[in-house]
Protein backbone atom coordinates (compact mmCIF):
# COMPACT_ATOMS: atom_id res chain seq x y z
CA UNK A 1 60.87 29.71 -71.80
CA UNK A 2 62.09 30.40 -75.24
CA UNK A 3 65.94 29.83 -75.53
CA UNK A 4 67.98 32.46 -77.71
CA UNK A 5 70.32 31.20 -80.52
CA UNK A 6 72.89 28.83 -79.23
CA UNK A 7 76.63 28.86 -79.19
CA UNK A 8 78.96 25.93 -79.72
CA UNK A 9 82.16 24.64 -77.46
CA UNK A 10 84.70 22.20 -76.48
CA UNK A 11 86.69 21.31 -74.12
CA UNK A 12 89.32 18.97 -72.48
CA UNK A 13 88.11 17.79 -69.49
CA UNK A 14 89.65 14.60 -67.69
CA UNK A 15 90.95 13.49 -70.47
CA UNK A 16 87.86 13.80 -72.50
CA UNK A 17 86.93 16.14 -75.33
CA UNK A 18 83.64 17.57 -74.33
CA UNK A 19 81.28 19.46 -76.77
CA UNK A 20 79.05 21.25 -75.20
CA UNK A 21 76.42 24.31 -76.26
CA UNK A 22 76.09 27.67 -74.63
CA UNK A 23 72.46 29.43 -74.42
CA UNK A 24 72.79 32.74 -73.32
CA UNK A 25 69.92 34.02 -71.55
CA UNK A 26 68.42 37.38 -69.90
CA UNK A 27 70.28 39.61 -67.13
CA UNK A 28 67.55 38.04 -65.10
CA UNK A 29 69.34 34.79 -64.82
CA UNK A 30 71.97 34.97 -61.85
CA UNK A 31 73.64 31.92 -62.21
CA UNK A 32 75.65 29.58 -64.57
CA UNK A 33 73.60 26.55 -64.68
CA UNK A 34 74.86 22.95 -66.25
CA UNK A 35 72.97 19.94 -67.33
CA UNK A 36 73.21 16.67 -69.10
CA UNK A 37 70.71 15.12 -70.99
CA UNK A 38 70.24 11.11 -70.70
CA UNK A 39 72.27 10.69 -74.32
CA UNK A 40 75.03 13.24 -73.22
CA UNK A 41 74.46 16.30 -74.41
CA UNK A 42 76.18 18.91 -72.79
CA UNK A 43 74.29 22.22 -71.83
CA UNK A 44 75.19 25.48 -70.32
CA UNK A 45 72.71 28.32 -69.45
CA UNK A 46 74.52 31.84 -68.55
CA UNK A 47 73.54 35.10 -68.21
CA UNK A 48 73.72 37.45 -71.58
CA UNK A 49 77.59 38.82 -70.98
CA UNK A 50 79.21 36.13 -68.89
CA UNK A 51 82.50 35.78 -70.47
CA UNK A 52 83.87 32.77 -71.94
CA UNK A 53 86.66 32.09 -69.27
CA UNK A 54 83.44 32.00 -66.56
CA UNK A 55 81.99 29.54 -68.43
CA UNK A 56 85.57 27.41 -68.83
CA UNK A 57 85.99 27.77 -64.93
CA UNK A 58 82.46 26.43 -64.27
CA UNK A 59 82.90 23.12 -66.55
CA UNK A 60 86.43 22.54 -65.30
CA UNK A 61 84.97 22.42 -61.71
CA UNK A 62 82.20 19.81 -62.96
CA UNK A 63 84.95 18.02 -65.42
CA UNK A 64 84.57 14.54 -63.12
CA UNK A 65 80.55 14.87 -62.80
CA UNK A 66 80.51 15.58 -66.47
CA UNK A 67 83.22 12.63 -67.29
CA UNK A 68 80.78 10.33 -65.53
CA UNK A 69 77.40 11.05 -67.12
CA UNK A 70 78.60 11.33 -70.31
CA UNK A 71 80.17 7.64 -70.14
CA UNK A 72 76.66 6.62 -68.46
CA UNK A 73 75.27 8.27 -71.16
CA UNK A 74 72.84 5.93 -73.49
CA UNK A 75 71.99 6.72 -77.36
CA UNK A 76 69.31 9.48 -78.56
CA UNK A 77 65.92 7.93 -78.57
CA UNK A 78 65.55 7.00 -82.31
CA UNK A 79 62.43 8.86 -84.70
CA UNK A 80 59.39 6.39 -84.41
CA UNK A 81 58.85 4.81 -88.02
CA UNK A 82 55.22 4.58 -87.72
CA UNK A 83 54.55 1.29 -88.56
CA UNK A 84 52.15 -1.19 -87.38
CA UNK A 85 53.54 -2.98 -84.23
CA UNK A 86 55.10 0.24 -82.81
CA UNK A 87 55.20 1.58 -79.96
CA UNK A 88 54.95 5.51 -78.19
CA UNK A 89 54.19 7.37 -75.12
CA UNK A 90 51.22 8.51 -74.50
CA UNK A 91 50.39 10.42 -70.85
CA UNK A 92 53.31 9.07 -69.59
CA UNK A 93 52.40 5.42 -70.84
CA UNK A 94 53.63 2.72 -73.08
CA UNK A 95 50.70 2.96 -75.92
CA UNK A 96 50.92 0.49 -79.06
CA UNK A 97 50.29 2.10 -82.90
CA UNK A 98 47.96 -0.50 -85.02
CA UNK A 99 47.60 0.88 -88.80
CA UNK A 100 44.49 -0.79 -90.53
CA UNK A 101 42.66 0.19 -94.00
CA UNK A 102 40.22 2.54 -93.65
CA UNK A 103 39.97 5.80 -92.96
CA UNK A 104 39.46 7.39 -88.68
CA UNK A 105 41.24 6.60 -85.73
CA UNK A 106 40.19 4.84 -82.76
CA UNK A 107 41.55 4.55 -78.86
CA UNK A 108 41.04 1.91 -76.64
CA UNK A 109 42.61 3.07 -73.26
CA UNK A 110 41.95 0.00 -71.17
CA UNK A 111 44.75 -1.48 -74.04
CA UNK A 112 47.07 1.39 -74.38
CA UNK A 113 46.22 1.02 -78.04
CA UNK A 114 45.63 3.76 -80.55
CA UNK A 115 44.43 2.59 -84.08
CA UNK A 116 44.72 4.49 -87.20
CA UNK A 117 42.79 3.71 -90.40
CA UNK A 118 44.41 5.04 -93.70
CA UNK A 119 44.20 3.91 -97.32
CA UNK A 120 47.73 5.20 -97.98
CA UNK A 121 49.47 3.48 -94.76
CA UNK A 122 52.86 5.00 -95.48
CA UNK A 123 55.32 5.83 -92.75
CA UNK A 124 54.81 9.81 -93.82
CA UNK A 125 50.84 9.69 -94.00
CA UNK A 126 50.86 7.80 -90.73
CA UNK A 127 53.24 10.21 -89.08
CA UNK A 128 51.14 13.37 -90.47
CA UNK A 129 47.77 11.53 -89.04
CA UNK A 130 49.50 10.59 -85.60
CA UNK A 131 50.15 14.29 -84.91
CA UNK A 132 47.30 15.42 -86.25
CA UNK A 133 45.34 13.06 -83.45
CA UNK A 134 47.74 14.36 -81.07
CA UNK A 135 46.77 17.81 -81.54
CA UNK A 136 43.32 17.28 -81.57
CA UNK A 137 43.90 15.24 -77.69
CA UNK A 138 46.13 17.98 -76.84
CA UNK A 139 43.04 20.64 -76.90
CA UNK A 140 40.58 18.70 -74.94
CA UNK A 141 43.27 17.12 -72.47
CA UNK A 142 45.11 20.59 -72.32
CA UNK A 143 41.65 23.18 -72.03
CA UNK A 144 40.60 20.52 -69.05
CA UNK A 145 43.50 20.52 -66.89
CA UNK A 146 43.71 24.61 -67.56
CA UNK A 147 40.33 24.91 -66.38
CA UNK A 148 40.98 23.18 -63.05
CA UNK A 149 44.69 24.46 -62.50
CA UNK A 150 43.46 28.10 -62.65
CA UNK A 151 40.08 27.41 -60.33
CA UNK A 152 42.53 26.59 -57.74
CA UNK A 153 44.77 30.26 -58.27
CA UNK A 154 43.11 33.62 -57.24
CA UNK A 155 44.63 35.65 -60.56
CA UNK A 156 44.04 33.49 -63.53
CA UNK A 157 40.43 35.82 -63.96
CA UNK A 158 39.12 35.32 -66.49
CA UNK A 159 40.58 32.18 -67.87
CA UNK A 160 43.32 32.87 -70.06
CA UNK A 161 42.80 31.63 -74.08
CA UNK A 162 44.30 28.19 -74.72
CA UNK A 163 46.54 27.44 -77.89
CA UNK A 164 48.33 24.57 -78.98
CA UNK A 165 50.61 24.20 -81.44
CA UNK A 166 53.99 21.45 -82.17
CA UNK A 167 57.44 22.95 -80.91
CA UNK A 168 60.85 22.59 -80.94
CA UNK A 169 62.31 24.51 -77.97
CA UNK A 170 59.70 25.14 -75.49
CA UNK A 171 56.90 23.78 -73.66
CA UNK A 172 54.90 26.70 -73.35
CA UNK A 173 54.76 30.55 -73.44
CA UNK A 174 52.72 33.27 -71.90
CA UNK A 175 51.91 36.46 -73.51
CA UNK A 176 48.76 39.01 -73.70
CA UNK A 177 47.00 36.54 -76.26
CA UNK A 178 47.22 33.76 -73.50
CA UNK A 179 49.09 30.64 -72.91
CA UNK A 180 50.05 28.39 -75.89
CA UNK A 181 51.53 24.68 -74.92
CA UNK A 182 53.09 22.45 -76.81
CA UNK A 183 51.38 19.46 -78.58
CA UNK A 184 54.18 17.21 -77.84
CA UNK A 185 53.78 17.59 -73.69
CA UNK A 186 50.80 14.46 -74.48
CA UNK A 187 53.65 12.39 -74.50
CA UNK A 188 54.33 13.33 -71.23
CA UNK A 189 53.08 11.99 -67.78
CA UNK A 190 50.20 13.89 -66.34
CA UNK A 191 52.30 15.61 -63.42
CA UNK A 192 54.76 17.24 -65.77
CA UNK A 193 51.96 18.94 -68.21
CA UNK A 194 50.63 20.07 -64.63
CA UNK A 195 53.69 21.56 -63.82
CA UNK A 196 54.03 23.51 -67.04
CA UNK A 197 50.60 24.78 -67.34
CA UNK A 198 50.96 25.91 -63.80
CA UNK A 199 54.35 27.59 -64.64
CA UNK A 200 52.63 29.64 -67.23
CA UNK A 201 49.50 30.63 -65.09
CA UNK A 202 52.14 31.60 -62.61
CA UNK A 203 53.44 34.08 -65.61
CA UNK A 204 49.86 35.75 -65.97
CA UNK A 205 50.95 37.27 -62.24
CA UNK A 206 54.90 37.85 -62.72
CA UNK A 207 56.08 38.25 -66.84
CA UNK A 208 59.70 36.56 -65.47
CA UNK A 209 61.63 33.93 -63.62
CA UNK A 210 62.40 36.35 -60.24
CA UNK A 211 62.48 35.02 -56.77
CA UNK A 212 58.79 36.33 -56.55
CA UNK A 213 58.04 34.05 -59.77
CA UNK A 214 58.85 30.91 -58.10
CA UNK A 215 57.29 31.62 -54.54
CA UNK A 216 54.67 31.39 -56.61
CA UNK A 217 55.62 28.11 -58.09
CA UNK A 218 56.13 26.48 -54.95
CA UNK A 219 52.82 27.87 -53.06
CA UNK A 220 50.62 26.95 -55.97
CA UNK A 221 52.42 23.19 -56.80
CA UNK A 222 54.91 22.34 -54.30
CA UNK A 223 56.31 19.22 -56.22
CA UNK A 224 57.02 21.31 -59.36
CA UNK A 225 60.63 20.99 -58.96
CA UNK A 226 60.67 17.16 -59.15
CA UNK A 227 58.15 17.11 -62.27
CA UNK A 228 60.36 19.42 -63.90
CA UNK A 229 63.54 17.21 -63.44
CA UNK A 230 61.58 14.49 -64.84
CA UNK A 231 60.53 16.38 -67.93
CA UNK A 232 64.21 17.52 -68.31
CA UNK A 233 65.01 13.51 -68.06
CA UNK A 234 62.21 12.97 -70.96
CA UNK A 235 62.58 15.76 -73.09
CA UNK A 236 65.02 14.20 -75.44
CA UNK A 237 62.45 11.05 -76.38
CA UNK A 238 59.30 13.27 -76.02
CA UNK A 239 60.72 15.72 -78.76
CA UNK A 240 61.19 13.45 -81.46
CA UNK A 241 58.40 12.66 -84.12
């Protein structure tokens, strides 16, 4: 789940000048694949060595699909400002920030309302404590749901280690030291952190993406595919902090 370094491109398409970026993955990936975030961003996944002209061919075939979501395309969610009165997703829900002088934080779910007390109540200290609360959720919210995904699996023995940590590119990874998952997936609704905790218990039994990989998938959470489109639709708001 961790892309390699990226490539850059354009290309007239319909009368449009489309820039677009190329992330070359493992032989293990068959096909081109193409995809659009919500603000337009053009993004092609391709096996290690498919040529450039492969990759022209596959984007001219698309040029009116990718004409049309780029023009529906609406602006980049803007960084949060932290500041009293805003507003940010939390499990998938519309939560409120309230800053107050103090020191702590304090949740009150039945209000979708997180408060944090701070003597220094700037946009940076309120930012650092925000993520640092997030974090702290992330473990307990994260361990739970790992507990009971991998109770209902026959591999996952013992229980792999849990670690969580803030990233830029993935959503979690899967190696000998366990599974580590990404702070930010809080923001998320509760089906989608499903789906990727149960994409990297499914790695504990095949170490790649294969055909035998996603049998996997689909016998151990048969709506995966549709939680993982609607992570893809997210990912661009749930990234930014």
């Amino acid at each position: 789940m961790t892309p390699p370094a990226t490539e850059q491109g354009q290309l007239e398409l319909e009368g449009l000048s489309v820039r677009y970026v190329v992330r070359r993955q493992s032989q293990r990936r068959r096909r081109l694949a193409l995809r659009v975030s919500p603000s337009g961003d053009v993004e092609v996944r391709v096996p290690q060595h498919t040529p450039q002209h492969e990759i022209d061919a596959m984007l001219r075939r698309h040029g009116r699909w990718l004409r049309s979501c780029i023009e529906q395309a609406v602006p980049a969610a803007p960084a949060p400002q932290y500041r009293c009165g805003d507003y940010f997703s939390y499990l998938g829900e519309r939560w409120q920030l309230r800053v107050e002088p103090g020191r702590g934080t304090s949740i009150f779910p039945e209000q979708r309302l997180l408060v944090i007390k701070a003597r220094d109540r700037s946009p940076e200290n309120i930012r650092r404590l925000f993520l640092c609360w997030l974090r702290d959720r992330s473990r307990d919210y994260f361990a739970a749901r790992l507990t009971q995904l991998s109770a209902s699996l026959p591999w996952p023995q013992p229980l792999p280690p849990l670690r969580v940590r803030a990233m830029r590119s993935r959503w979690g990874s899967c190696s000998r030291r366990g599974i580590c998952l990404n702070t930010r997936l809080m923001k998320a609704p509760p089906q989608c952190i499903d789906m990727v905790i149960v994409h990297e218990l499914c790695h504990i039994r095949e170490m790649n993406h294969s055909s035998a990989f996603y049998a996997l998938m689909d016998a151990a959470m048969p709506g995966w595919r549709d939680a993982s489109r609607q992570l893809d639709a997210l990912s661009d708001q749930l990234l930014v902090d």
